[in-house]
C-alpha atoms as a PDB file:
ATOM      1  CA  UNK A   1       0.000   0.000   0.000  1.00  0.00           C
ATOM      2  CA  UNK A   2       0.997   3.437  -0.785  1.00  0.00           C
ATOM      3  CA  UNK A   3       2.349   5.667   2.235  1.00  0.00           C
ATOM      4  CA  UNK A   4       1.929   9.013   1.763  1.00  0.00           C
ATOM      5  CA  UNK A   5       3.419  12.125   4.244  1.00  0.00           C
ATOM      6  CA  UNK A   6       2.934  15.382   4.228  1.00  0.00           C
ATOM      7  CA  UNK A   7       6.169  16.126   3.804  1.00  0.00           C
ATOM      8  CA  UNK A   8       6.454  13.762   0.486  1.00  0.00           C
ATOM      9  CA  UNK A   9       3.275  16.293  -0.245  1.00  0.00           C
ATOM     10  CA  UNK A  10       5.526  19.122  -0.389  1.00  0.00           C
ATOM     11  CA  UNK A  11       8.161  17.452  -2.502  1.00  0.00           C
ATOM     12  CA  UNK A  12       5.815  16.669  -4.755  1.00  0.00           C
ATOM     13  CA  UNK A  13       4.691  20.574  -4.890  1.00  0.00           C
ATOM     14  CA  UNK A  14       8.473  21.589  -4.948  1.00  0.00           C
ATOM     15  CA  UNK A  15       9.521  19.390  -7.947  1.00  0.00           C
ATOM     16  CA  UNK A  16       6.186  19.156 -10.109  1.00  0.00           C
ATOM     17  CA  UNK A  17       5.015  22.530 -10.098  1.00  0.00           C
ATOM     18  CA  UNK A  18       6.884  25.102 -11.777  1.00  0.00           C
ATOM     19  CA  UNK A  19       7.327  28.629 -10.001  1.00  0.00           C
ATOM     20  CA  UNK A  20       6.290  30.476 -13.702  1.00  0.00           C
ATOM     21  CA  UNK A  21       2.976  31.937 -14.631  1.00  0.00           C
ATOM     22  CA  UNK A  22       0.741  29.748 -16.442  1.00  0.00           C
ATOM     23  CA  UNK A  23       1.644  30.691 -20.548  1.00  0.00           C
ATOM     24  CA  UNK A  24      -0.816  32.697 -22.871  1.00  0.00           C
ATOM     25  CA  UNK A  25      -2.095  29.315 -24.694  1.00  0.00           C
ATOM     26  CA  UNK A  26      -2.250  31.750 -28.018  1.00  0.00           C
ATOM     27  CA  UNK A  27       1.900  33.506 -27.626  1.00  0.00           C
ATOM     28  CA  UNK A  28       3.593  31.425 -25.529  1.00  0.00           C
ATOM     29  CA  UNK A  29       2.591  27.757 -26.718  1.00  0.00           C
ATOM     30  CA  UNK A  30       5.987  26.781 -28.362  1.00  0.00           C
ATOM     31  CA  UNK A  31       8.349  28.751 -25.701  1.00  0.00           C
ATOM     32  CA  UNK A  32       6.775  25.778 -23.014  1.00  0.00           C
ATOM     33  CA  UNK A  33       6.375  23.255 -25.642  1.00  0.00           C
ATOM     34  CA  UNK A  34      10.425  23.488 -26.387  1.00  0.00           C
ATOM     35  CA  UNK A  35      10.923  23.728 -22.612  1.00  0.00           C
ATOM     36  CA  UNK A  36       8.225  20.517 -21.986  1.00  0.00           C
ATOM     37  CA  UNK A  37      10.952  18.552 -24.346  1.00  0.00           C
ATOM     38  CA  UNK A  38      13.473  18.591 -22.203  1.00  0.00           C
ATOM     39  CA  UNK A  39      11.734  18.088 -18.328  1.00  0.00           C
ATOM     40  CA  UNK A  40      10.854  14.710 -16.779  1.00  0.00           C
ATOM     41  CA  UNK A  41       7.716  12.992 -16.777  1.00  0.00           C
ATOM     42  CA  UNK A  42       5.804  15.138 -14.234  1.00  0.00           C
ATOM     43  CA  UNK A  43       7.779  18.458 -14.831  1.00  0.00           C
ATOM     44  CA  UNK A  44       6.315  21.627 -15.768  1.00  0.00           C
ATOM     45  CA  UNK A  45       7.660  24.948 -17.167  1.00  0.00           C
ATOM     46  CA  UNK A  46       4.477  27.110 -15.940  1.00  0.00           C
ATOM     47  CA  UNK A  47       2.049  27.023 -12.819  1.00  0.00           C
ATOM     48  CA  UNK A  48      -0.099  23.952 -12.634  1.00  0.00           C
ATOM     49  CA  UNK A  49      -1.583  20.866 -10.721  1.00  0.00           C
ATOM     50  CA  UNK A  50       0.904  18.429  -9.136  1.00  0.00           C
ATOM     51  CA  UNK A  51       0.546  15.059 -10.611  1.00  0.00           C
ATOM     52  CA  UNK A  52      -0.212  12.438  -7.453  1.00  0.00           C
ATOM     53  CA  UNK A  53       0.962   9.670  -8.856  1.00  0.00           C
ATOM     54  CA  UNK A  54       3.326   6.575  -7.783  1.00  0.00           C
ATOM     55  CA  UNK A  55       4.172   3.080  -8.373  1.00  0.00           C
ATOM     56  CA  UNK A  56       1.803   0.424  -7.296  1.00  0.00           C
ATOM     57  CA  UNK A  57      -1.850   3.122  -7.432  1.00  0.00           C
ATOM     58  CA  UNK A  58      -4.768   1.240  -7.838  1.00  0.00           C
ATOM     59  CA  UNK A  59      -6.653   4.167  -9.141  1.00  0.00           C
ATOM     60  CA  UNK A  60      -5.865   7.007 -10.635  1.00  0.00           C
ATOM     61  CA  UNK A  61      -8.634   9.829 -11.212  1.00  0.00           C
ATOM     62  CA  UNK A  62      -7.786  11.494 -14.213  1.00  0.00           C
ATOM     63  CA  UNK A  63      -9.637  14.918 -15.258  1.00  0.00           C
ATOM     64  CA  UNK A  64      -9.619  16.710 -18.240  1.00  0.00           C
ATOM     65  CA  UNK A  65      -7.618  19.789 -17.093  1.00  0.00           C
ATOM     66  CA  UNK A  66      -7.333  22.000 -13.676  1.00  0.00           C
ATOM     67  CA  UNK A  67      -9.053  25.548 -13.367  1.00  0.00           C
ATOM     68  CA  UNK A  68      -6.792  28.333 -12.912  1.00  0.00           C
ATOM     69  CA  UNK A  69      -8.591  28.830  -9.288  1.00  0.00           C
ATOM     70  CA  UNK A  70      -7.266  25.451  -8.350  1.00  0.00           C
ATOM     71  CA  UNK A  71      -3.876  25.824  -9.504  1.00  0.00           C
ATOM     72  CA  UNK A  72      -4.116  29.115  -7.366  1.00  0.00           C
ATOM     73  CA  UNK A  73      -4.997  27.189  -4.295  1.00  0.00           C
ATOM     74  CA  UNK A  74      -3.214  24.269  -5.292  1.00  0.00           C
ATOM     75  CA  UNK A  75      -5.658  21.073  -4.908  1.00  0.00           C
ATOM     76  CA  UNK A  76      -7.661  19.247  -7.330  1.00  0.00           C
ATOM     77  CA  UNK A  77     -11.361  20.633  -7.889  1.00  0.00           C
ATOM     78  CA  UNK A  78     -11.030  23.176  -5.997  1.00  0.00           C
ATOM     79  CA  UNK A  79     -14.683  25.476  -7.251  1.00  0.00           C
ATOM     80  CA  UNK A  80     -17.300  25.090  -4.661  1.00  0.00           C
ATOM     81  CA  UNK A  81     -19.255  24.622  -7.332  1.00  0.00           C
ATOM     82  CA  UNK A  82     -17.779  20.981  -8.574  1.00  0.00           C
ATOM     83  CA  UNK A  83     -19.605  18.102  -7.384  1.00  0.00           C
ATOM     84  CA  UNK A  84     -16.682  15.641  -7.228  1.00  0.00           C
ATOM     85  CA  UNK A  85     -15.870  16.231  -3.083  1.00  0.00           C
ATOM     86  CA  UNK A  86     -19.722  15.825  -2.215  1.00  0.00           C
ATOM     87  CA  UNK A  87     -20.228  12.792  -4.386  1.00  0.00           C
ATOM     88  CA  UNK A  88     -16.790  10.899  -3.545  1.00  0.00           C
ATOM     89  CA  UNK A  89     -17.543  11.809  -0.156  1.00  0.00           C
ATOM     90  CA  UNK A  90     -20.671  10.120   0.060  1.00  0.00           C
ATOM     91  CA  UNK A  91     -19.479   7.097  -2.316  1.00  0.00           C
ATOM     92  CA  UNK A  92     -17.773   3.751  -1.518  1.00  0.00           C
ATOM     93  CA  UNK A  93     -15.019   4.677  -3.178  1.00  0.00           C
ATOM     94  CA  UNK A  94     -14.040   6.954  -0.640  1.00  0.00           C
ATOM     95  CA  UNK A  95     -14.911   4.605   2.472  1.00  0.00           C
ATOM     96  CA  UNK A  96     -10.817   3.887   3.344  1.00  0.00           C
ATOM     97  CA  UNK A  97      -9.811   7.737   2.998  1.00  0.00           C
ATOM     98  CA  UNK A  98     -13.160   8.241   5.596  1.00  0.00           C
ATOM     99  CA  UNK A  99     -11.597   6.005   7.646  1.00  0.00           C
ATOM    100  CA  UNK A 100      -8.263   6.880   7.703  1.00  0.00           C
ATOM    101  CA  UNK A 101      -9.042  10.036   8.774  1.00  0.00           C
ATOM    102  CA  UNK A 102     -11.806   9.471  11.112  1.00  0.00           C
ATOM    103  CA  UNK A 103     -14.772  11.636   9.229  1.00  0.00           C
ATOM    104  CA  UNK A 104     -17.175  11.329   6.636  1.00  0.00           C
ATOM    105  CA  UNK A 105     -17.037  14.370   4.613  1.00  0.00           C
ATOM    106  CA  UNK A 106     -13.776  14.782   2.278  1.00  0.00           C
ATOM    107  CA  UNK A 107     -12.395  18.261   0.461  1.00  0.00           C
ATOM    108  CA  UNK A 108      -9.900  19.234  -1.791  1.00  0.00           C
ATOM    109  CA  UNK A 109      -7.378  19.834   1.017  1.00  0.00           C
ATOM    110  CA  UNK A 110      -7.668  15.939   0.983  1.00  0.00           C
ATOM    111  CA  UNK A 111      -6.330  15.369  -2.820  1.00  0.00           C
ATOM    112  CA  UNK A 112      -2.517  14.274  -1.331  1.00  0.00           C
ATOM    113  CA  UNK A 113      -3.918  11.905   1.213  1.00  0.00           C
ATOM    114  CA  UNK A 114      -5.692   9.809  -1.295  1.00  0.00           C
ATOM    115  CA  UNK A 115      -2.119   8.455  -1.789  1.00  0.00           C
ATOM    116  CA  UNK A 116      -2.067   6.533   0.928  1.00  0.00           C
ATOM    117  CA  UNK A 117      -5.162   4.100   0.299  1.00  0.00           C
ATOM    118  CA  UNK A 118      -3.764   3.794  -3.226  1.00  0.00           C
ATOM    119  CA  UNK A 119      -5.526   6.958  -5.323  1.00  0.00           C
ATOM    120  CA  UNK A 120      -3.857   9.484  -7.881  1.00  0.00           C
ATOM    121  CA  UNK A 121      -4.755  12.481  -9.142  1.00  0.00           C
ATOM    122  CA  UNK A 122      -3.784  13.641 -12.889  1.00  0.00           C
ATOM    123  CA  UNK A 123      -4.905  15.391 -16.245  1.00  0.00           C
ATOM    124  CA  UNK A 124      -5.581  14.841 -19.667  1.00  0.00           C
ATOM    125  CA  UNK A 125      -4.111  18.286 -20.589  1.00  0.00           C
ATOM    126  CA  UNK A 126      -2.062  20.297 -17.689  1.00  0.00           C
ATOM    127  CA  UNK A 127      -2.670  23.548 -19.541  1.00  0.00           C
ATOM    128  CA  UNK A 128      -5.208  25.599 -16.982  1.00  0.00           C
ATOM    129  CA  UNK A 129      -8.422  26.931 -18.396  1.00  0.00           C
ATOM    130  CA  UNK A 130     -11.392  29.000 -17.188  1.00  0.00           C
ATOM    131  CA  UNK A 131     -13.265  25.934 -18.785  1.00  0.00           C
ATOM    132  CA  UNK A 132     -13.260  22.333 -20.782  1.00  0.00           C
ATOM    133  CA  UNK A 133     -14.664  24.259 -23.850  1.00  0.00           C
ATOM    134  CA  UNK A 134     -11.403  26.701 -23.816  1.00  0.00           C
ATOM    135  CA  UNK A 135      -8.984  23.247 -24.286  1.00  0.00           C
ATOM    136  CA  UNK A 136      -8.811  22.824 -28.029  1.00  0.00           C
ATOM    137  CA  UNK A 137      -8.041  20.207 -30.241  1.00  0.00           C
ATOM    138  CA  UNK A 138      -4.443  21.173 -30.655  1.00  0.00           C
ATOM    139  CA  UNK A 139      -3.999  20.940 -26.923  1.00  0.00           C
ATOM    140  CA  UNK A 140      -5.316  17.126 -26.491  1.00  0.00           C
ATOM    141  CA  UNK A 141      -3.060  16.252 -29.375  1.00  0.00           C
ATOM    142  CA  UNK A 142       0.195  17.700 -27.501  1.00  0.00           C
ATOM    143  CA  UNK A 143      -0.602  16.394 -24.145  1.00  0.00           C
ATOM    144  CA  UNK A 144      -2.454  13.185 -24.481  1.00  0.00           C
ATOM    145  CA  UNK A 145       0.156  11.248 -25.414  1.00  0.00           C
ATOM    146  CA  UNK A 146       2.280  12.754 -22.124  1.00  0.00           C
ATOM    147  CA  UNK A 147      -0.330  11.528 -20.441  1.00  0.00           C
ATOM    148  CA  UNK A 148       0.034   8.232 -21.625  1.00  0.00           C
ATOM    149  CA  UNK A 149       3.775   7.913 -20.883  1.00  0.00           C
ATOM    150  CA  UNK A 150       3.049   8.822 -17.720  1.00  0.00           C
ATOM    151  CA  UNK A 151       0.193   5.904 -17.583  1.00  0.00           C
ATOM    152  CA  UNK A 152       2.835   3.572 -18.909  1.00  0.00           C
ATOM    153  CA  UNK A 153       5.700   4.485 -16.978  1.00  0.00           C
ATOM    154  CA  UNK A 154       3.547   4.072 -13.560  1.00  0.00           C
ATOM    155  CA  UNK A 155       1.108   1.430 -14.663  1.00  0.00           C
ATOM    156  CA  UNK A 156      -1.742   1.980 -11.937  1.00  0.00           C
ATOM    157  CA  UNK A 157      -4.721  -0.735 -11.481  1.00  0.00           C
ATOM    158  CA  UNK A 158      -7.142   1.331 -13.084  1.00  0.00           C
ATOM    159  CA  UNK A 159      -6.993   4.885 -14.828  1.00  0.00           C
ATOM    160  CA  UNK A 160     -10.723   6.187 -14.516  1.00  0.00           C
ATOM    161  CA  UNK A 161     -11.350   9.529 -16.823  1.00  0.00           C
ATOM    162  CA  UNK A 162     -13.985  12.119 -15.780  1.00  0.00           C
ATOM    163  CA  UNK A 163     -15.895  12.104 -19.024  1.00  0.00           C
ATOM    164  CA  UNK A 164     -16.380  11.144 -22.128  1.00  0.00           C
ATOM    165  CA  UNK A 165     -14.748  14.696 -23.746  1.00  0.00           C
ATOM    166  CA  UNK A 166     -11.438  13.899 -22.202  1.00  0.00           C
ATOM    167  CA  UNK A 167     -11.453  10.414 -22.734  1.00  0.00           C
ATOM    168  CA  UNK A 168     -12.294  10.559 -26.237  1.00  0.00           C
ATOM    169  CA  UNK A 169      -9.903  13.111 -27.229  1.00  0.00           C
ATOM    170  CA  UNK A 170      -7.447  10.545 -25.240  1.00  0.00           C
ATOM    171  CA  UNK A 171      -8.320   7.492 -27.543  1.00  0.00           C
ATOM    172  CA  UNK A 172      -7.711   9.899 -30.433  1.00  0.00           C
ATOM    173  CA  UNK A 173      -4.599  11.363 -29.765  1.00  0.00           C
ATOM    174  CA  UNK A 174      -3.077   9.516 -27.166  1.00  0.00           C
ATOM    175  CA  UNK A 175      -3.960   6.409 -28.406  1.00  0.00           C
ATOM    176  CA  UNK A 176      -3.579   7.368 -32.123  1.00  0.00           C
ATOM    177  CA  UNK A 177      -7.488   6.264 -33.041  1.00  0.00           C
ATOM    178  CA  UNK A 178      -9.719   7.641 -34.960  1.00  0.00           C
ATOM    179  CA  UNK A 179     -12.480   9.631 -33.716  1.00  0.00           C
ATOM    180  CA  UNK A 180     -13.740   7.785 -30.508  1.00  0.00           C
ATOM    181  CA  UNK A 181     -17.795   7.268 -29.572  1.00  0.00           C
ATOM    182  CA  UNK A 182     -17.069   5.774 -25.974  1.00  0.00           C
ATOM    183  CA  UNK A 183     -19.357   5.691 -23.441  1.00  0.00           C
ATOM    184  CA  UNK A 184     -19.196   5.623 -19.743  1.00  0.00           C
ATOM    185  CA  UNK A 185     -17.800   2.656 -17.809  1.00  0.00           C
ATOM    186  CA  UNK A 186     -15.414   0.140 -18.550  1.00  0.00           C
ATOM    187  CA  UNK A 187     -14.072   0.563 -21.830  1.00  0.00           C
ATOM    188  CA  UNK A 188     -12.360  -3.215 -22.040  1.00  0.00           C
ATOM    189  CA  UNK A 189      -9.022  -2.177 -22.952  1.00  0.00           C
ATOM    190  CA  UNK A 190      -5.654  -1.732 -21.573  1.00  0.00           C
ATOM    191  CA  UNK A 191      -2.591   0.418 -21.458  1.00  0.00           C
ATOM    192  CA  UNK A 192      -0.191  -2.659 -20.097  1.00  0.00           C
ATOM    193  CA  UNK A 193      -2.119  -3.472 -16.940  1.00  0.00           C
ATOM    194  CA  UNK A 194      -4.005  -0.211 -16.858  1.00  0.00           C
ATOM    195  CA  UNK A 195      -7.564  -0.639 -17.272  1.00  0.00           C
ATOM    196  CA  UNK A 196      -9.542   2.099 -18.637  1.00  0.00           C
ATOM    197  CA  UNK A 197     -13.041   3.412 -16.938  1.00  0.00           C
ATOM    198  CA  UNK A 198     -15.143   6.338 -17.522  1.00  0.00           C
ATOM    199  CA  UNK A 199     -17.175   7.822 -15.467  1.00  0.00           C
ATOM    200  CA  UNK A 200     -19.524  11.324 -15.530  1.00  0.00           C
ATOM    201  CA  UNK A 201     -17.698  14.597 -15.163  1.00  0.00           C
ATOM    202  CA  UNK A 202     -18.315  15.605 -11.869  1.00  0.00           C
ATOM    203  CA  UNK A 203     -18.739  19.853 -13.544  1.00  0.00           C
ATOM    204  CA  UNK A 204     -21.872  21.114 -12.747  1.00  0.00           C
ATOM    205  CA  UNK A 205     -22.013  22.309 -16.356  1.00  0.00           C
ATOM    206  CA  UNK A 206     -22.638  18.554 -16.902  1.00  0.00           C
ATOM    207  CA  UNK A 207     -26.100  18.848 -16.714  1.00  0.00           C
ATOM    208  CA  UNK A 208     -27.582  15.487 -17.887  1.00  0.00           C
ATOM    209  CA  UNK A 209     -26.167  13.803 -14.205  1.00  0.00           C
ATOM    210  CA  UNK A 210     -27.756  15.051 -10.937  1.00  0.00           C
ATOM    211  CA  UNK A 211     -25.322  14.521  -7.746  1.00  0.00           C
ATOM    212  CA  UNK A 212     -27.030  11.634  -7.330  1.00  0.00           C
ATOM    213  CA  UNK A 213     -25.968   9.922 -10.175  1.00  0.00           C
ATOM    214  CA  UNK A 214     -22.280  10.960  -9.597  1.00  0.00           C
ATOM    215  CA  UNK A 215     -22.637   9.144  -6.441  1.00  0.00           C
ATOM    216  CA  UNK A 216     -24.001   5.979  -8.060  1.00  0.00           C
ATOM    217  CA  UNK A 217     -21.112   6.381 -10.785  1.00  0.00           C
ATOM    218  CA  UNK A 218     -17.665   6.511  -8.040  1.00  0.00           C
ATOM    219  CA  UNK A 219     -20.089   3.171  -6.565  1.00  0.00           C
ATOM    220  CA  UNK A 220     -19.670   1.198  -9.527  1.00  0.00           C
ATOM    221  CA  UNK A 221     -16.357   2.208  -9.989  1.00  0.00           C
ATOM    222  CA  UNK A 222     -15.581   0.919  -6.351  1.00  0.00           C
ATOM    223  CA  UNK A 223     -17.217  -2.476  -7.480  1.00  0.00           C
ATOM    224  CA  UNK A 224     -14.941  -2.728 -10.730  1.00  0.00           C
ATOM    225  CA  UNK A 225     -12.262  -2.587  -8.568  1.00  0.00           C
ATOM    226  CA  UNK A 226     -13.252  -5.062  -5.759  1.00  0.00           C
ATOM    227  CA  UNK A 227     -14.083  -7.206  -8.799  1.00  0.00           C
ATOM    228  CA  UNK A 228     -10.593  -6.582 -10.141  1.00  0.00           C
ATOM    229  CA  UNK A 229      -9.347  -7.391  -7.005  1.00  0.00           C
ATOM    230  CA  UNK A 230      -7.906  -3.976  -6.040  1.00  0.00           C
ATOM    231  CA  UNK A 231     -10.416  -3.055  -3.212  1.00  0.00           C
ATOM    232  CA  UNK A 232      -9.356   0.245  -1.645  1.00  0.00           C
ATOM    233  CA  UNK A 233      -8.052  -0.613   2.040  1.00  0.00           C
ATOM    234  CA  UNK A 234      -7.134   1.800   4.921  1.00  0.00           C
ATOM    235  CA  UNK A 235      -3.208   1.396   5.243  1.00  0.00           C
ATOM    236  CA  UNK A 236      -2.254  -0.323   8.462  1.00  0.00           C
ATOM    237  CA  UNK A 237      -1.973   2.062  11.066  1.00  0.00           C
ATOM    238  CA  UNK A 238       0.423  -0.530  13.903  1.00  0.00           C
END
């Protein structure tokens, strides 16, 4: 199981997130894009999201990009507005964190501890944006395949996507398909040993799913991966 600290929460911020402004998308594409070339896997030349990620993850929650108010602050759906801290906090799949921690309602100040009962946190595309409509087709094609090294070089249980817009432009352009008509749920395929699940975007701009149904969503998700055999347990605290 993974064991996460807060202080391997700081190195993460200290050696993931760049100390430069995030780029005009429309002037300053290629100065990062030349930059991006030469940085690690998990390195970026501007101000963005931290990826959580590490060896051995059973699930990794993978959105399409951050807002620039949660870059500012730091922590994964950060907009009061989002519905994914209400509806993981009241889902199955966030039972061990819950218990862990000794309460039953989870926020974004939380997104580092998911570590330790074997969660990640990434993006399709690290470039911030006011919203999902803003990331254009040029964008998916750069960073969808960076997402997929970073899939492949980590190799978690499960990768689950927060809708079908990301994971669609994924299959296209990080995947090198043509254009993709998946649906939600498992979408029987693999990168290696990663399996591939889709579940609602948790926006409130996604309209067609009440909180209710986000709730039922991060439920079946839990049962794909006690089915899988990769139930999320609280790490041993002796």
């Amino acid at each position: 199981m993974i064991q996460a600290s807060r202080e391997y929460s700081r190195r993460l911020h200290r050696s993931e997130v760049s100390d430069c402004r995030v780029p005009s998308i429309s002037t300053a594409q290629s100065d990062w894009r030349d930059r991006l070339t030469h940085l690690p896997i998990g390195t970026y030349p501007f101000e963005t999201l931290p990826d959580y990620l590490a060896p051995g993850l059973r699930l990794v929650l993978i959105g399409i990009n951050p807002s620039p108010l949660s870059v500012q602050q730091g922590h994964y759906f950060f907009r009061r507005t989002n519905r994914f801290w209400p509806a993981f906090s009241r889902s199955r799949l966030s039972a061990a964190l819950r218990s862990l921690l000794g309460r039953d309602e989870l926020g974004p100040e939380d997104d580092v501890r998911l570590l330790e009962v074997g969660i990640g946190f990434t993006d399709v595309v690290k470039v911030p944006t006011n919203n999902a409509a803003q990331v254009t087709p040029a964008l998916y094609a750069e960073w969808a395949p960076r997402l997929r090294a970073r899939i492949e070089r980590f190799q978690p249980a499960v990768a689950a996507f927060h809708g079908v817009t990301g994971y669609r432009a994924f299959v296209q352009h990080g995947l090198g398909e043509g254009k993709s008509t998946a649906g939600l749920g498992d979408q029987n395929r693999r990168i290696g040993e990663t399996r591939l699940f889709v579940v609602p975007n948790p926006s409130p701009a996604n309209a067609h799913f009440r909180p209710a149904d986000q709730v039922a969503w991060y439920d079946r998700l839990a049962d794909y991966l006690d089915a899988s055999g990769m139930a999320l347990q609280s790490p041993s605290l002796g």
